[in-house]
PDB file of N, CA and C in Angstrom:
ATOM      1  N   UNK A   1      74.465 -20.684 -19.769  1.00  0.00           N
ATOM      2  CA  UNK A   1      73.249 -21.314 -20.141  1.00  0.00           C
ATOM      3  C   UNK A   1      72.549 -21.886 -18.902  1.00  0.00           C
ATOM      4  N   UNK A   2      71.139 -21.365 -19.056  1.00  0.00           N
ATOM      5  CA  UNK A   2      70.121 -21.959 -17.730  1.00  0.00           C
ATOM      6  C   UNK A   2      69.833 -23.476 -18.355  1.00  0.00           C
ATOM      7  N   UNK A   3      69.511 -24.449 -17.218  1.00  0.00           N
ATOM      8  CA  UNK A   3      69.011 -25.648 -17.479  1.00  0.00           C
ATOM      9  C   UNK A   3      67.402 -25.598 -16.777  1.00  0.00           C
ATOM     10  N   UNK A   4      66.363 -25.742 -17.265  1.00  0.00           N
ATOM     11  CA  UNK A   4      64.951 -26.253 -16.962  1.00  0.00           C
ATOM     12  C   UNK A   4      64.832 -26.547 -15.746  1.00  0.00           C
ATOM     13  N   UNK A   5      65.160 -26.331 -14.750  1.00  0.00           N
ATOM     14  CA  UNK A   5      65.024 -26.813 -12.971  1.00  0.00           C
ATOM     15  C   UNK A   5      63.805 -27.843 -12.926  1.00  0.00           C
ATOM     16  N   UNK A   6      62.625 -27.195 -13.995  1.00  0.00           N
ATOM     17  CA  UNK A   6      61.613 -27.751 -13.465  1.00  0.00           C
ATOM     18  C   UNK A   6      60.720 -28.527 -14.989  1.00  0.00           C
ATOM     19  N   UNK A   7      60.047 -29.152 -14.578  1.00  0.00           N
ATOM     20  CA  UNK A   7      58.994 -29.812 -16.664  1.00  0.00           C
ATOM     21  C   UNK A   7      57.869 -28.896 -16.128  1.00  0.00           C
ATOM     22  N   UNK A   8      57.661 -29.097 -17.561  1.00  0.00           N
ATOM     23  CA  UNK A   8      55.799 -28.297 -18.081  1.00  0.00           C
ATOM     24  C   UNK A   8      55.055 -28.699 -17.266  1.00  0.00           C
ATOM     25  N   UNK A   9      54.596 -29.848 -16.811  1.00  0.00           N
ATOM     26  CA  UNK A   9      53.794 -29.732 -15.710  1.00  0.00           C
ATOM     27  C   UNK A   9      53.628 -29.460 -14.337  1.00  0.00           C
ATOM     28  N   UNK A  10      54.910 -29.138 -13.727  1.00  0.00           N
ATOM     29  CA  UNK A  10      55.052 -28.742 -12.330  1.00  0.00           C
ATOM     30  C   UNK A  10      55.048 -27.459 -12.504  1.00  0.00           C
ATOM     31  N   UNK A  11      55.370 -26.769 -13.558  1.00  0.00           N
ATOM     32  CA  UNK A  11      55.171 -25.262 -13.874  1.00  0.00           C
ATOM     33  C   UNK A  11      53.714 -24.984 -14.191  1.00  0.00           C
ATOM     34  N   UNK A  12      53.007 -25.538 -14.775  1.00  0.00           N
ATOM     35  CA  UNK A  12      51.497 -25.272 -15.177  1.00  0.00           C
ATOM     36  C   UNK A  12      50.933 -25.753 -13.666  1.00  0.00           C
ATOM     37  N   UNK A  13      51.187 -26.514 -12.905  1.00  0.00           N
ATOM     38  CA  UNK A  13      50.629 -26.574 -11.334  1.00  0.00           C
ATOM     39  C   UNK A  13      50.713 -25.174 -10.569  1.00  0.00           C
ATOM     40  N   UNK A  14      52.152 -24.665 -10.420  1.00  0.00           N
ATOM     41  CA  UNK A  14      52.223 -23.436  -9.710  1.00  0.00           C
ATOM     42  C   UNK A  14      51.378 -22.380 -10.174  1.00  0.00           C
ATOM     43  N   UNK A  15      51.297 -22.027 -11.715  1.00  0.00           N
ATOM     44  CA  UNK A  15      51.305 -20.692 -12.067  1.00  0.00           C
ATOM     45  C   UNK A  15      49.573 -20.970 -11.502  1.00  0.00           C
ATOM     46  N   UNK A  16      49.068 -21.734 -11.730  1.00  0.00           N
ATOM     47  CA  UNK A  16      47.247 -21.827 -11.592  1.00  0.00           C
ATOM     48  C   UNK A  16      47.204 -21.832 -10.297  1.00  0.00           C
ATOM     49  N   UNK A  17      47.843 -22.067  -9.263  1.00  0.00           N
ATOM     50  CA  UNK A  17      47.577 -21.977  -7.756  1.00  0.00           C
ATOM     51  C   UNK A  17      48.173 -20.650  -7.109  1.00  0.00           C
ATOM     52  N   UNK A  18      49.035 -19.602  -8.351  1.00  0.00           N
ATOM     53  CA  UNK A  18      49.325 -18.342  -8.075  1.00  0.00           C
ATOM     54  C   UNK A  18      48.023 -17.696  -8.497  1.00  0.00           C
ATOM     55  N   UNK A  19      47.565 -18.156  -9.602  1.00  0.00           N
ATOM     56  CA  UNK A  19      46.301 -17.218 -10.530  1.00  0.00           C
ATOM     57  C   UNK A  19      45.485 -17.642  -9.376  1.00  0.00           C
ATOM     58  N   UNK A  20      45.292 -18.483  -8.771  1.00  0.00           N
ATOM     59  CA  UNK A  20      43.584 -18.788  -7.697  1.00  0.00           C
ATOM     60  C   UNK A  20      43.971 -18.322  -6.308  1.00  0.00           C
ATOM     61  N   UNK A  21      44.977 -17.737  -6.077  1.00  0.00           N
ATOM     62  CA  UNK A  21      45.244 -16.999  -4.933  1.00  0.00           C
ATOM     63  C   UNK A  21      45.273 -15.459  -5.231  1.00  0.00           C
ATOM     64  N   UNK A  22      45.726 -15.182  -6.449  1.00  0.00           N
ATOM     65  CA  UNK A  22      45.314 -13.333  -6.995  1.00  0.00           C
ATOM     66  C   UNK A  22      43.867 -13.016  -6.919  1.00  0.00           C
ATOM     67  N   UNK A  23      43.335 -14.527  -7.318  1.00  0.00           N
ATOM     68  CA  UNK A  23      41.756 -14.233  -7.675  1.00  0.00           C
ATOM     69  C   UNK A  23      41.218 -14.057  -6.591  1.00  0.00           C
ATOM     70  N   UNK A  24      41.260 -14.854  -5.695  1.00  0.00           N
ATOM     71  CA  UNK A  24      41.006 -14.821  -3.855  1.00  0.00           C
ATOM     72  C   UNK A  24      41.182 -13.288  -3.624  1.00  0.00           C
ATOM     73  N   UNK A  25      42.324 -12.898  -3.418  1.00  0.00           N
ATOM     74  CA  UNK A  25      43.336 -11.769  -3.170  1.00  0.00           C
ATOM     75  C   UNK A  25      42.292 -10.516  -3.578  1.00  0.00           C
ATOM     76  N   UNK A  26      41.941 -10.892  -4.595  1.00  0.00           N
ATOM     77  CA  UNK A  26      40.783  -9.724  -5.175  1.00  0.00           C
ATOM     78  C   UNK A  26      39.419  -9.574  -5.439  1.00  0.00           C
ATOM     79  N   UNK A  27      38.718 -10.982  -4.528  1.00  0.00           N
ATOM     80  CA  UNK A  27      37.892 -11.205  -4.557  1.00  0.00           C
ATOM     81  C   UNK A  27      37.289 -10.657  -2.517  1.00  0.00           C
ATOM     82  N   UNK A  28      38.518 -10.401  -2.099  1.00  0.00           N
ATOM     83  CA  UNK A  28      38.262 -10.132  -0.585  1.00  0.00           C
ATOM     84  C   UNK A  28      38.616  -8.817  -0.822  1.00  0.00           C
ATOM     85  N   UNK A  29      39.234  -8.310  -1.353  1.00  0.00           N
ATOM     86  CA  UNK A  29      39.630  -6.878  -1.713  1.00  0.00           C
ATOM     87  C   UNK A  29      38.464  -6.055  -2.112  1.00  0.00           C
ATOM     88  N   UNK A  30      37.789  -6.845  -3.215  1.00  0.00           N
ATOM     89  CA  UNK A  30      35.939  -5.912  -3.551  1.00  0.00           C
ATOM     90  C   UNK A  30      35.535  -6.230  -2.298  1.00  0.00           C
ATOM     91  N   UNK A  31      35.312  -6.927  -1.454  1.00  0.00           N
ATOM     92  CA  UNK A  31      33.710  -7.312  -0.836  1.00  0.00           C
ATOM     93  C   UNK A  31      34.223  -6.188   0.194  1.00  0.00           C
ATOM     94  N   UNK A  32      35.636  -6.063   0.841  1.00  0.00           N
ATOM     95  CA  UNK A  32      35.957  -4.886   2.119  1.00  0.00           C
ATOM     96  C   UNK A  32      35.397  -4.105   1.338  1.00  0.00           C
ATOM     97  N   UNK A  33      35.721  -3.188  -0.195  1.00  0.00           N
ATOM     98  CA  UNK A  33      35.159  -1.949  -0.660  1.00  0.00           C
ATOM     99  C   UNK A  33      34.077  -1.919  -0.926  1.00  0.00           C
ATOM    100  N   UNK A  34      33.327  -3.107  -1.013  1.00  0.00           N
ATOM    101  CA  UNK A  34      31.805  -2.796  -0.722  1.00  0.00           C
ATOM    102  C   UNK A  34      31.154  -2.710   0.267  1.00  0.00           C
ATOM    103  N   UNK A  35      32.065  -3.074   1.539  1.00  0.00           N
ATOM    104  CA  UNK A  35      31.267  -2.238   3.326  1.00  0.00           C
ATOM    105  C   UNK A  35      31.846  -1.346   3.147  1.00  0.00           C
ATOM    106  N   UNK A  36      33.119  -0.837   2.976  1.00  0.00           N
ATOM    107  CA  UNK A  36      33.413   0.129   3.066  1.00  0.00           C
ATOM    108  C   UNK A  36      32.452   1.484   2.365  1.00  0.00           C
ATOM    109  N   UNK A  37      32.480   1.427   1.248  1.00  0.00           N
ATOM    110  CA  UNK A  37      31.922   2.064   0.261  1.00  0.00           C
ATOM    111  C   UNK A  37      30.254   2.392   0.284  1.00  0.00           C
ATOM    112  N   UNK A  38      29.330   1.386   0.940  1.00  0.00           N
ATOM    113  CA  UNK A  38      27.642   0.871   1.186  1.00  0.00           C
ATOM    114  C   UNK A  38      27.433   2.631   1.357  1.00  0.00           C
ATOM    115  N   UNK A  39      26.468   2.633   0.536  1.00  0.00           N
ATOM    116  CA  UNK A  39      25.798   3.602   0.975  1.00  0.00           C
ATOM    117  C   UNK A  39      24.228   3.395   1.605  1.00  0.00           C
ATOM    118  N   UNK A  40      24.234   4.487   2.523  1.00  0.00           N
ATOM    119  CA  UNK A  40      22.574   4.401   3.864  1.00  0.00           C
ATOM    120  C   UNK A  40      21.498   3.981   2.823  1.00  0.00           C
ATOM    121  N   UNK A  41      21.002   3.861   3.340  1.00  0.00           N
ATOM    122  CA  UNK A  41      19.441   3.491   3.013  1.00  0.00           C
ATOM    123  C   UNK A  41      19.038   5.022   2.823  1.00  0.00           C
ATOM    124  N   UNK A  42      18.261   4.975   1.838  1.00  0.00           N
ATOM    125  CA  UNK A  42      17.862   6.112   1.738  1.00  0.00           C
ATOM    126  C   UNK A  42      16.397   6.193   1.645  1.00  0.00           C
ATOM    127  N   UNK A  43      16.010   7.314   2.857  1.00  0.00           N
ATOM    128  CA  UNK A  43      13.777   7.441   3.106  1.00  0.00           C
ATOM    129  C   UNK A  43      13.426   8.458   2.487  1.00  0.00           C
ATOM    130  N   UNK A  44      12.601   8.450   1.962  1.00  0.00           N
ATOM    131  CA  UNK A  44      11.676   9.466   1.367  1.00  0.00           C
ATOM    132  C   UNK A  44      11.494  10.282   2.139  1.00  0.00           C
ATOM    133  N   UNK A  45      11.761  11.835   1.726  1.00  0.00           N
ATOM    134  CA  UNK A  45      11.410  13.218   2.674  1.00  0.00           C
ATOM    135  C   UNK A  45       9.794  13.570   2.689  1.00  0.00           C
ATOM    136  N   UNK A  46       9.201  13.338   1.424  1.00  0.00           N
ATOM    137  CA  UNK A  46       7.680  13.614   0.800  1.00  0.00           C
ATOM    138  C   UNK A  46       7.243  12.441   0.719  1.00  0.00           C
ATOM    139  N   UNK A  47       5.932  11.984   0.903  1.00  0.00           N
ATOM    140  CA  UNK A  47       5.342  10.740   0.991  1.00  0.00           C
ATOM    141  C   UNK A  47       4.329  10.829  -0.264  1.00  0.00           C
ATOM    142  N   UNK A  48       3.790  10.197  -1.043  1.00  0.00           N
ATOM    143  CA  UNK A  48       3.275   9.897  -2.134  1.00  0.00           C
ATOM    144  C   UNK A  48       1.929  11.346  -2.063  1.00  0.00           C
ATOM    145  N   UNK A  49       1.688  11.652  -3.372  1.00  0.00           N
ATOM    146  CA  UNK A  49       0.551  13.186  -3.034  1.00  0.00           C
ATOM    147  C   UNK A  49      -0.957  12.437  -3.349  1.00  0.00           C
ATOM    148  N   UNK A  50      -1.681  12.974  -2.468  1.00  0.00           N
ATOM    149  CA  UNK A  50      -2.602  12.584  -2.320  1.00  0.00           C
ATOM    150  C   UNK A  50      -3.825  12.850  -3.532  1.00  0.00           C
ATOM    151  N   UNK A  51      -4.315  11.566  -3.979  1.00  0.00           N
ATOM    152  CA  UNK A  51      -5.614  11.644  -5.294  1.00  0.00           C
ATOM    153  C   UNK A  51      -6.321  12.470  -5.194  1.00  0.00           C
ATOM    154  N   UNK A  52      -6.234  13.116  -6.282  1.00  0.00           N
ATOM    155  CA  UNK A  52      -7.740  14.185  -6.614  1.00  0.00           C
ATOM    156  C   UNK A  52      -8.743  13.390  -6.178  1.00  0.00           C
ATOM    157  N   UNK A  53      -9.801  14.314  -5.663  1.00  0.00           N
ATOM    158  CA  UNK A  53     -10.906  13.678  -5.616  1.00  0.00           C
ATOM    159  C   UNK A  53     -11.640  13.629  -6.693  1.00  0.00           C
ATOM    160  N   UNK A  54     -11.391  14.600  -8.116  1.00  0.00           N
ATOM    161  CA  UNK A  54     -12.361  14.388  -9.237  1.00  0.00           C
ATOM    162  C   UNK A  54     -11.232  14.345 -10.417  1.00  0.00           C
ATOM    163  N   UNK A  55     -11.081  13.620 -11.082  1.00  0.00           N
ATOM    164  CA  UNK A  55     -10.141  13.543 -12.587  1.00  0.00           C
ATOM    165  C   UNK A  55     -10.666  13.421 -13.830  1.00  0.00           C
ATOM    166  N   UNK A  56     -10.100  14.382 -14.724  1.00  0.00           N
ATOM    167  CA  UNK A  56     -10.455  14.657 -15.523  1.00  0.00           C
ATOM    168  C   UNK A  56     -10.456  13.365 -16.598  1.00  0.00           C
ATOM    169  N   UNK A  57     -11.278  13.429 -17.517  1.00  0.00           N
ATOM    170  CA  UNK A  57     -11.053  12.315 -18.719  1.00  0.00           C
ATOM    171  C   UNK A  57     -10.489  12.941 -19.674  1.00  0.00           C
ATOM    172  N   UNK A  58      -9.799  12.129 -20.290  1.00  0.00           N
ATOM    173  CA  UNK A  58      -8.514  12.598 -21.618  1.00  0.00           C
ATOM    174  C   UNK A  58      -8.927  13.150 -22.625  1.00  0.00           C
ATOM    175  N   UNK A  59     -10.183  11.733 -22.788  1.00  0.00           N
ATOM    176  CA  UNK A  59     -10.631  12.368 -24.581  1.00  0.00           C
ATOM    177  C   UNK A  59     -12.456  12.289 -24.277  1.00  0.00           C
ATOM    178  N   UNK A  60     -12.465  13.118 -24.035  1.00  0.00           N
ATOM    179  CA  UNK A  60     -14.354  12.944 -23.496  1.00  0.00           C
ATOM    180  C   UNK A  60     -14.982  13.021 -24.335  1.00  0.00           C
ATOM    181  N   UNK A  61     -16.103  12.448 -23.948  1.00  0.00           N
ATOM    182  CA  UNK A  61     -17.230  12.073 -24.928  1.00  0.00           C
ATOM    183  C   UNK A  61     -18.576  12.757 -24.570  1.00  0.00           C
ATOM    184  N   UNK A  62     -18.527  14.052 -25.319  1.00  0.00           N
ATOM    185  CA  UNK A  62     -20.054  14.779 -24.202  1.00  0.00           C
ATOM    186  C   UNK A  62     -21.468  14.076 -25.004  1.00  0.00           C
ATOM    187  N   UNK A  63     -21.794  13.834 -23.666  1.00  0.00           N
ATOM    188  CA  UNK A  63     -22.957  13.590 -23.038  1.00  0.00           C
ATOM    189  C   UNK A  63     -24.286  14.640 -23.215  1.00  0.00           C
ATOM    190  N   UNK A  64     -24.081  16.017 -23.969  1.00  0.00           N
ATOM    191  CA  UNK A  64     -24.801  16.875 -24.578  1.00  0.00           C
ATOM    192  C   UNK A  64     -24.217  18.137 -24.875  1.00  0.00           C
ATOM    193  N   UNK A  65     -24.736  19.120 -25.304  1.00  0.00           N
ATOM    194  CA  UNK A  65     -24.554  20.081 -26.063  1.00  0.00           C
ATOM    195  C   UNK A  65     -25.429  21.551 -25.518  1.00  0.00           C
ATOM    196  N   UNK A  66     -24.792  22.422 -25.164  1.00  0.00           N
ATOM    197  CA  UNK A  66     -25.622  23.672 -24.884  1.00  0.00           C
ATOM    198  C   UNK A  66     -24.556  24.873 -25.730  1.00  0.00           C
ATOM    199  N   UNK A  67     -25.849  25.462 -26.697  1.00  0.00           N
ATOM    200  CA  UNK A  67     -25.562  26.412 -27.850  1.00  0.00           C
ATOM    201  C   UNK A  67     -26.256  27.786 -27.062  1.00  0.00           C
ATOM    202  N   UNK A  68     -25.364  28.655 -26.710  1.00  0.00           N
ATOM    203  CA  UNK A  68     -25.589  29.889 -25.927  1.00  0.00           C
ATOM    204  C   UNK A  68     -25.279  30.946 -27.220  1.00  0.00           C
ATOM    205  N   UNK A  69     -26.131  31.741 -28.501  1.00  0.00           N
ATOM    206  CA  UNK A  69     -25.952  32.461 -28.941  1.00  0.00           C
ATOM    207  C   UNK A  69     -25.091  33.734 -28.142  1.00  0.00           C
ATOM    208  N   UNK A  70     -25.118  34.496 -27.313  1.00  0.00           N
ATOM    209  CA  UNK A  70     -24.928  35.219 -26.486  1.00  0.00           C
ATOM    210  C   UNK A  70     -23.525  35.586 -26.196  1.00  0.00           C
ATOM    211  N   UNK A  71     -23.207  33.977 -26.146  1.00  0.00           N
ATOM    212  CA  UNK A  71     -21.593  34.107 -25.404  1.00  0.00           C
ATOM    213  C   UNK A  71     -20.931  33.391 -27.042  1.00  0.00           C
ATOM    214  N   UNK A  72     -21.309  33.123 -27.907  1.00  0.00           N
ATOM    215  CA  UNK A  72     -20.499  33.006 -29.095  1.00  0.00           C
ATOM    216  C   UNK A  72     -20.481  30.804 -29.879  1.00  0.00           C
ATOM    217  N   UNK A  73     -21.906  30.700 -28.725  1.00  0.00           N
ATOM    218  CA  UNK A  73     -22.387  29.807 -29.876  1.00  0.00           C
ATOM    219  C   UNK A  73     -22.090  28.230 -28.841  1.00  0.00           C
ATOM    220  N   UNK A  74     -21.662  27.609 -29.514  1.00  0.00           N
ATOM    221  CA  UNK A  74     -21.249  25.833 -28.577  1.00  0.00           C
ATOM    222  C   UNK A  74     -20.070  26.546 -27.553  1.00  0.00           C
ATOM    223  N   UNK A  75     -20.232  25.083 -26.486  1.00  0.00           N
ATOM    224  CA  UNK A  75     -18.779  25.651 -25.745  1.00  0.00           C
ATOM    225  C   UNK A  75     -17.324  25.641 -26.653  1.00  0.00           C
ATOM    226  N   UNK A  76     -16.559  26.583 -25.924  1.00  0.00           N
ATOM    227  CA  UNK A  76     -14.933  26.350 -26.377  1.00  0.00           C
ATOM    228  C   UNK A  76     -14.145  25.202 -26.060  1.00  0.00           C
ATOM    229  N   UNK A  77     -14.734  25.083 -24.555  1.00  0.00           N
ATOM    230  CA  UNK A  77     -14.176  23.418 -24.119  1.00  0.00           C
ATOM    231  C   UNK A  77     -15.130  22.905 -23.232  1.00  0.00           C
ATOM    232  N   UNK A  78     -15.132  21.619 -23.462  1.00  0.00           N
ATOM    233  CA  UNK A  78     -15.968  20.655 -22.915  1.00  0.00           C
ATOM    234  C   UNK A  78     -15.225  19.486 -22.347  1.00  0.00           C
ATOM    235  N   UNK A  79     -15.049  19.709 -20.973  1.00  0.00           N
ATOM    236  CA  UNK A  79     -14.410  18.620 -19.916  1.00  0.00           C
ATOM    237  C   UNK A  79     -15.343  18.004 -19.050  1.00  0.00           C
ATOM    238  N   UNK A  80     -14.778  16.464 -18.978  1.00  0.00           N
ATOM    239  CA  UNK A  80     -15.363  15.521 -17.778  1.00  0.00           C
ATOM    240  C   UNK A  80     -14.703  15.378 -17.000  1.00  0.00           C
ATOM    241  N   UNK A  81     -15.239  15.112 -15.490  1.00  0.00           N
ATOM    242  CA  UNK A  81     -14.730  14.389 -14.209  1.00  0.00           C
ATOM    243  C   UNK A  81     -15.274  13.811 -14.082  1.00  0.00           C
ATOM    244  N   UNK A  82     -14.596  12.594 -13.247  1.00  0.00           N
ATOM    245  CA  UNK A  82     -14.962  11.379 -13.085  1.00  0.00           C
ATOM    246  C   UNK A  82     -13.906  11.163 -11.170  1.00  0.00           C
ATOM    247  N   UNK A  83     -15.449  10.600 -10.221  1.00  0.00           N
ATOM    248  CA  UNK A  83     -14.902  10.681  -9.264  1.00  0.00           C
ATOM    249  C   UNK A  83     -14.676   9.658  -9.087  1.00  0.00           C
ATOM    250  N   UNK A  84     -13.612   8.649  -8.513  1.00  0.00           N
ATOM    251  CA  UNK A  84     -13.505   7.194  -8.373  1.00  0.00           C
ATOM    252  C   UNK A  84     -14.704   6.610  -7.290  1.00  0.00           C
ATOM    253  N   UNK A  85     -14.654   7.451  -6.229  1.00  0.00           N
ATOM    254  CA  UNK A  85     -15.481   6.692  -4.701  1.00  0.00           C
ATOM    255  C   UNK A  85     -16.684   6.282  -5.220  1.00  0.00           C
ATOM    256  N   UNK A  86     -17.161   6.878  -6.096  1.00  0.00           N
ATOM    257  CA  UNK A  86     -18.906   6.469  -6.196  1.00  0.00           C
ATOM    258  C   UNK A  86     -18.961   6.313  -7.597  1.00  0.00           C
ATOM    259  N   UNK A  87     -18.428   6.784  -8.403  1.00  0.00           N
ATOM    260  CA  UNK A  87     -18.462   6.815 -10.139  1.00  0.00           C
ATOM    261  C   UNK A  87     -19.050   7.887 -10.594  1.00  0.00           C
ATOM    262  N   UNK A  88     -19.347   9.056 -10.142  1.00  0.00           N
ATOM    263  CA  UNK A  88     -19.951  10.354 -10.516  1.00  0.00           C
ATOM    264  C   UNK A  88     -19.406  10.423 -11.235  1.00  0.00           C
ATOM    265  N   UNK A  89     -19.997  11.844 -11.901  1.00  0.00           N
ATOM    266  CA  UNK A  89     -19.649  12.185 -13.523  1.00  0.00           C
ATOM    267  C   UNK A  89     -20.453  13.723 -13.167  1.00  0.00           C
ATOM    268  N   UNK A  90     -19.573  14.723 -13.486  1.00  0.00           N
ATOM    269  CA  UNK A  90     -19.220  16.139 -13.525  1.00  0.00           C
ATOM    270  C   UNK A  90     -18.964  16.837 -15.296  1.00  0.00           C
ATOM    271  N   UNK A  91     -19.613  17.190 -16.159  1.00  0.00           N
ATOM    272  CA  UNK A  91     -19.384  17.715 -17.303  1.00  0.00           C
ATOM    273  C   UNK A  91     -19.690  19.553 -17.283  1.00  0.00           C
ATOM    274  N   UNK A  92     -18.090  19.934 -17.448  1.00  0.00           N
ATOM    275  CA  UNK A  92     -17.954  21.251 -17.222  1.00  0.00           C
ATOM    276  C   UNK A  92     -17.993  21.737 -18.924  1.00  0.00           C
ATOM    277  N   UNK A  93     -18.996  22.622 -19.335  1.00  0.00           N
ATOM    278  CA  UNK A  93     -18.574  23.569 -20.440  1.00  0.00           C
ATOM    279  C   UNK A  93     -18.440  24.510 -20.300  1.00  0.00           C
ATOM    280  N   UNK A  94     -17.251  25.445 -21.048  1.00  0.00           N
ATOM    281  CA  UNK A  94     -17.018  27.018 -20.957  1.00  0.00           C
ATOM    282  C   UNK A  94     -17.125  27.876 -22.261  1.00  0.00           C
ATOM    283  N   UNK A  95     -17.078  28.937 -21.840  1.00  0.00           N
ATOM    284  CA  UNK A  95     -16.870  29.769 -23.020  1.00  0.00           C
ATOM    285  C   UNK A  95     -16.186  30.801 -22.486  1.00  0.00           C
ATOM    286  N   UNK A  96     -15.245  31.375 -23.583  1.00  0.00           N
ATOM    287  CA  UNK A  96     -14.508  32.221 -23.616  1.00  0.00           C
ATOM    288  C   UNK A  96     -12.949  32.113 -22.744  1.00  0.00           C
ATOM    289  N   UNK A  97     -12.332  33.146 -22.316  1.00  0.00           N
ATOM    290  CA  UNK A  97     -11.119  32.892 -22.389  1.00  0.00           C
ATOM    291  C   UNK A  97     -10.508  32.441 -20.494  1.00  0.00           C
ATOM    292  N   UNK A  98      -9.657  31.717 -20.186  1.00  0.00           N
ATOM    293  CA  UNK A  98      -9.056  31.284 -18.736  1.00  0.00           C
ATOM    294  C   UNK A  98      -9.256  32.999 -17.955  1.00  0.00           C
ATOM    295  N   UNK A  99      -9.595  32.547 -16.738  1.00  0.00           N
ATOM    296  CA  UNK A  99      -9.518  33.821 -15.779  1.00  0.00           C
ATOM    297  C   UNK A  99      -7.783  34.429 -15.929  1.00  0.00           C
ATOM    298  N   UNK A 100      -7.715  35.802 -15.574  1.00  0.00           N
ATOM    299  CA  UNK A 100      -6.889  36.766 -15.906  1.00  0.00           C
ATOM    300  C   UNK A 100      -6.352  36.824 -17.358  1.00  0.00           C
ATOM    301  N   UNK A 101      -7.276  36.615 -18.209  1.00  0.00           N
ATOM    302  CA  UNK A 101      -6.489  37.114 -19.833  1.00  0.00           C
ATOM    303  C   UNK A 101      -7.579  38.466 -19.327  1.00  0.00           C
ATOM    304  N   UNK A 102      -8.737  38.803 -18.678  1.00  0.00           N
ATOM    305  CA  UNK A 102      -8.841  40.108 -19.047  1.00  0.00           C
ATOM    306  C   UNK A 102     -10.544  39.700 -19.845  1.00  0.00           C
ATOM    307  N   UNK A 103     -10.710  38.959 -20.478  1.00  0.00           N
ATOM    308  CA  UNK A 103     -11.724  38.782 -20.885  1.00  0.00           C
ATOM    309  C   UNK A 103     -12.761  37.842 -20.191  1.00  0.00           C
ATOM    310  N   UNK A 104     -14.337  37.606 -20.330  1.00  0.00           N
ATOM    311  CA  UNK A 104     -15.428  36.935 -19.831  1.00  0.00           C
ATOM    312  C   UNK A 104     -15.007  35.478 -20.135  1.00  0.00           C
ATOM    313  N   UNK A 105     -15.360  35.166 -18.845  1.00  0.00           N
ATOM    314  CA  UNK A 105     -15.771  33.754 -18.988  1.00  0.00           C
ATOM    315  C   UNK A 105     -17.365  32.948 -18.346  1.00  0.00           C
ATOM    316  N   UNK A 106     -17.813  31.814 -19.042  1.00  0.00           N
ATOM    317  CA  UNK A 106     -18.989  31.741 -18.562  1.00  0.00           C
ATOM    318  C   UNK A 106     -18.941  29.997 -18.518  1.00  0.00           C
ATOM    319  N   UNK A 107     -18.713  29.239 -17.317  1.00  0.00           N
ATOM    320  CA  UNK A 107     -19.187  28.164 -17.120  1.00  0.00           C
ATOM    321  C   UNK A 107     -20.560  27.387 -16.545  1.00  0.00           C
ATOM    322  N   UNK A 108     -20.557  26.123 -17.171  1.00  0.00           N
ATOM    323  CA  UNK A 108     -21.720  25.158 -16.843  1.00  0.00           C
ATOM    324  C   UNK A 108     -21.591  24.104 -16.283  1.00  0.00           C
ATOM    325  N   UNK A 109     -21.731  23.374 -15.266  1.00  0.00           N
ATOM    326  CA  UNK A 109     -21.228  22.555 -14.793  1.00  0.00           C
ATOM    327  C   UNK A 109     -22.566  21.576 -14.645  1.00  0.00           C
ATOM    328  N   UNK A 110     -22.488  20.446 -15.119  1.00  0.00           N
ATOM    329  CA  UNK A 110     -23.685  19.533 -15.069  1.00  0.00           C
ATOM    330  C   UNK A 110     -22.949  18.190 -14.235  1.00  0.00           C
ATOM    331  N   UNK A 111     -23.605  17.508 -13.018  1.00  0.00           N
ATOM    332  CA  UNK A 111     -23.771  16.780 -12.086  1.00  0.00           C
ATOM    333  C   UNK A 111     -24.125  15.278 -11.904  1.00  0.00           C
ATOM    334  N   UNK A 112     -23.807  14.374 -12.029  1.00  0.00           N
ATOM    335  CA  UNK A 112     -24.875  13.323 -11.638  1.00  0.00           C
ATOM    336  C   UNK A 112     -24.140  12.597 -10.701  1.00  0.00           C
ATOM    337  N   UNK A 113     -24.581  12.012  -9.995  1.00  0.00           N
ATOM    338  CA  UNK A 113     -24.204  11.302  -8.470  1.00  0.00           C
ATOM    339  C   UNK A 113     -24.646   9.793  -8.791  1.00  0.00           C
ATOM    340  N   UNK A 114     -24.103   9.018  -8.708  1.00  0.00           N
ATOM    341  CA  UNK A 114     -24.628   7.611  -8.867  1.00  0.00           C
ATOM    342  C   UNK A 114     -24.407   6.770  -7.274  1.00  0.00           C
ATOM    343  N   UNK A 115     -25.527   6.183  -6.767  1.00  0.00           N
ATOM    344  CA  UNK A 115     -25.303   5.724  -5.560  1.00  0.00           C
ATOM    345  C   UNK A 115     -25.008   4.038  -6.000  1.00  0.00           C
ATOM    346  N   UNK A 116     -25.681   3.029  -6.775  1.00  0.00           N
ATOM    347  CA  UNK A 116     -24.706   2.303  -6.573  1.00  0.00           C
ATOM    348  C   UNK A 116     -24.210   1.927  -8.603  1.00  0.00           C
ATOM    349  N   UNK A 117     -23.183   1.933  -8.533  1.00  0.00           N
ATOM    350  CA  UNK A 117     -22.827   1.577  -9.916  1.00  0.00           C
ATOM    351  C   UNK A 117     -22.293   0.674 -10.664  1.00  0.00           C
ATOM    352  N   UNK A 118     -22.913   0.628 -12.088  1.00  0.00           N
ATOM    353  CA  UNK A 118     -23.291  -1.504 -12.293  1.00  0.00           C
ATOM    354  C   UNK A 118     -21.472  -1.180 -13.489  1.00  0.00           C
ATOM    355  N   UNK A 119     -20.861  -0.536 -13.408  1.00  0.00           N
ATOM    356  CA  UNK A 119     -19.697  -0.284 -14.219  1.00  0.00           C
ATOM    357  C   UNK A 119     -18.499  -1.292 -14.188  1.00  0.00           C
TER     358      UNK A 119
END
């Protein structure tokens, strides 16, 4: 039969000054594997691409209407640009089908330039 060498509280002293030296122990153990481990800095190969000069609007709102019996009546599509530097406004209508399907196409491109703008 063992006898108690030691009481509950000189035992609850050690074991917590073993646990705060493991914790140490492994608290210097991450920080080496995190120099170790650091990865470079890493630079961009491509640098940001440079703004259109004219962008299109999402959901446009035309500004008029040209009905060409000829080519099959209103346009098929009706797109705006919009240039930031000055606030121009570019309204392209087409008819008929994208270059290389093989079939005609016929665009309109209407212009306005604004020199200074109250927007």
């Amino acid at each position: 039969m063992r006898l108690a060498s030691r009481t509950a509280p000189e035992d609850f002293g050690g074991t917590m000054l073993r646990l705060l030296a493991y914790m140490a122990g492994l608290a210097v153990l991450g920080g080496l594997a995190a120099i170790v481990f650091r990865l470079p800095a890493v630079v961009a190969a491509v640098g940001p691409a440079p703004r259109p000069q004219w962008i299109e609007v999402e959901r446009p709102r035309p500004a008029f209407e040209l009905s060409v019996p000829e080519l099959g009546g209103p346009a098929s599509r009706y797109a705006i640009f919009r240039r930031d530097a000055d606030g121009a406004r570019k309204d392209v209508l087409s008819w008929g089908e994208p270059a290389g399907s093989g079939c005609s196409r016929s665009t309109v491109r209407a212009s306005r330039a604004t020199g200074s703008s109250t927007r």
